[in-house]
Protein backbone atom coordinates (compact mmCIF):
# COMPACT_ATOMS: atom_id res chain seq x y z
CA UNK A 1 22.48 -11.00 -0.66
CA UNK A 2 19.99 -8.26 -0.78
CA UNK A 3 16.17 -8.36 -0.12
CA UNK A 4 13.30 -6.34 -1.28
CA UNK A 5 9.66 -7.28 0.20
CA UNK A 6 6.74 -5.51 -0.32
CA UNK A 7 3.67 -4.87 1.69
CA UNK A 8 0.27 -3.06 1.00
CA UNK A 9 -1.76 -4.40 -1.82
CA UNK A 10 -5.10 -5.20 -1.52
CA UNK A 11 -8.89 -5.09 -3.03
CA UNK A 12 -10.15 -0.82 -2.32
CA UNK A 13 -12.83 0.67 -4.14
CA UNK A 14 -12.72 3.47 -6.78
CA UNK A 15 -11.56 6.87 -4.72
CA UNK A 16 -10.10 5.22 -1.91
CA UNK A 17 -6.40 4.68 -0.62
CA UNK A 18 -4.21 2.24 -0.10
CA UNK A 19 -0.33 2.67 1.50
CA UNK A 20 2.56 0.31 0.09
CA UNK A 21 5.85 -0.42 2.11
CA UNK A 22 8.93 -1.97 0.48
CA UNK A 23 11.92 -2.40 2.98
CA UNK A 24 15.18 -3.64 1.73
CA UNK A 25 17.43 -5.97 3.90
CA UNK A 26 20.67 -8.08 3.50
CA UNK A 27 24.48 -7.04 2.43
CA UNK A 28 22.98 -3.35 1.76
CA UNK A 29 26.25 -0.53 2.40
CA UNK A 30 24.30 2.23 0.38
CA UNK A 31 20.59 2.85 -1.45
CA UNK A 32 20.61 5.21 -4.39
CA UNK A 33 17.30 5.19 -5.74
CA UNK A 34 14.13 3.22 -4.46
CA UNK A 35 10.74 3.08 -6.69
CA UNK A 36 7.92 1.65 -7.40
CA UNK A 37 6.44 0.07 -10.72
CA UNK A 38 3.46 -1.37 -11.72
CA UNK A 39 2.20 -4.34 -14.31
CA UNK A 40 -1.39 -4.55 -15.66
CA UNK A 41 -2.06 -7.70 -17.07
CA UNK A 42 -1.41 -7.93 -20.90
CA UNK A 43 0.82 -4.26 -20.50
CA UNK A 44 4.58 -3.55 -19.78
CA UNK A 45 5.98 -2.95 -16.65
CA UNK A 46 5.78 1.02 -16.09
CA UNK A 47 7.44 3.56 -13.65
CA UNK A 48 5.17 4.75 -10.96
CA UNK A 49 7.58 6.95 -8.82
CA UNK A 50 10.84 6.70 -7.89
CA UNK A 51 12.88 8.90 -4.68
CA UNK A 52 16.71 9.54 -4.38
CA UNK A 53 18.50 9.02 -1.11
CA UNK A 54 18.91 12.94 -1.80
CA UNK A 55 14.99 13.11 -1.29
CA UNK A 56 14.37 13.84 -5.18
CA UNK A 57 11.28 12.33 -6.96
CA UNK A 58 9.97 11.19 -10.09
CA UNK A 59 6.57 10.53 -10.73
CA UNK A 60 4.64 9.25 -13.94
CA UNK A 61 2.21 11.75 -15.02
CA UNK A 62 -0.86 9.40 -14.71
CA UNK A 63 -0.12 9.76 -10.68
CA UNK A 64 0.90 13.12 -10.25
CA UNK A 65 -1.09 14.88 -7.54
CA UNK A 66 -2.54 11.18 -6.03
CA UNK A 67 0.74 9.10 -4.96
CA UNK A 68 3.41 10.66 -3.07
CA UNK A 69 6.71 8.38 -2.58
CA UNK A 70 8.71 8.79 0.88
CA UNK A 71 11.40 6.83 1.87
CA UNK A 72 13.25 6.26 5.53
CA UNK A 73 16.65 6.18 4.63
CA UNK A 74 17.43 4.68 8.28
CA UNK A 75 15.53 1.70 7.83
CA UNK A 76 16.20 1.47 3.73
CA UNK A 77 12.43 1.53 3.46
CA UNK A 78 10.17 2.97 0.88
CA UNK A 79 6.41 4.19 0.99
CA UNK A 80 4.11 4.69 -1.36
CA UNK A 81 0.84 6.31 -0.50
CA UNK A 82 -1.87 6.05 -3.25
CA UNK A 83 -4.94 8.22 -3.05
CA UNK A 84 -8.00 8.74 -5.20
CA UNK A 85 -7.29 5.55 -6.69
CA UNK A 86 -9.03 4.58 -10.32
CA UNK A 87 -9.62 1.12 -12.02
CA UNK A 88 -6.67 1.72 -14.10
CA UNK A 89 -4.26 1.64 -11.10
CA UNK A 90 -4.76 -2.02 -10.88
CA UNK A 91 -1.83 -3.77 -11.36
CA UNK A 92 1.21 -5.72 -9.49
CA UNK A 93 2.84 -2.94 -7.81
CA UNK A 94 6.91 -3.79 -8.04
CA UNK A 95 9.80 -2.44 -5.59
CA UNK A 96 12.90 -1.59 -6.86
CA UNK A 97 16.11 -0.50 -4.98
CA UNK A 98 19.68 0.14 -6.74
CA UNK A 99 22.30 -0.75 -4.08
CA UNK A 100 25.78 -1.00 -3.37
CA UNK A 101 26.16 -4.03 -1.67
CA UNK A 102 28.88 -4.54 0.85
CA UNK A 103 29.89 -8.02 -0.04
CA UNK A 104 30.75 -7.17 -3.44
CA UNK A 105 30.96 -3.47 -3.61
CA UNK A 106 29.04 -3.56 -6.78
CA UNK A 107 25.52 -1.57 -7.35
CA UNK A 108 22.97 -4.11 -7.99
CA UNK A 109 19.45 -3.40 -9.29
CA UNK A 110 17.11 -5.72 -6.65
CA UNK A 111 13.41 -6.13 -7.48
CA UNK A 112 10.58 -7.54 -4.88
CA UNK A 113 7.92 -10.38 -5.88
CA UNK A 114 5.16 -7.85 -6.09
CA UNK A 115 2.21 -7.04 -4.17
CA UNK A 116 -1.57 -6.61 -6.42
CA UNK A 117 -3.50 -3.93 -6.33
CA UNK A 118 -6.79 -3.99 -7.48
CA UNK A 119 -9.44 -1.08 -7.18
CA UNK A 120 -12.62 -2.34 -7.92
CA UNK A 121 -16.53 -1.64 -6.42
């Protein structure tokens, strides 16, 4: 019913940027929140940043003042640009969207396959 695909990942080196996409599709009537997670390998799944369709943001402290999360409510698309990026930022980076769906006028929490990140020289 509802889609979530992410775009973005890729090999950068230490200090460099990389911008993630995540654009939800399908029986969508509303977006709450959209965000972005992460999973190292052997770790838990963690919050990077998430936005409101009010424009309100969360981030994890280990990002503050490198990602910024922006969203297009229009095209129920999320962004996340990462900057400065370290060795610990590699991970699977995970979309998430909470939706109200118009077939079954339910919220639904909707995840994407993932897209890797890995920041390596």
């Amino acid at each position: 019913q509802v889609q979530v695909v992410e775009s973005g990942g890729g090999l950068v080196q230490p200090g460099g940027s990389l911008r993630l996409s995540c654009a939800a599709s399908g029986s969508i009537f509303s977006i709450y929140t959209m965000g972005w997670y992460r999973q190292a390998p052997g770790k838990q799944r963690e919050l990077v940043a998430t936005a409101t369709s009010g424009s309100s943001t969360n981030y994890a402290d280990s990002v503050k003042g490198r990602f910024t999360i922006s969203r297009d409510n229009a095209k129920n698309t999320v962004y996340l640009q990462m900057n400065s990026l370290k060795p610990e930022d590699t991970a699977v980076y995970y979309c998430n969207a909470d939706v109200w769906t118009s077939a079954t006028m339910k919220w639904g929490d909707y995840w994407g396959q993932g897209t890797q990140v890995t920041v390596s020289s």
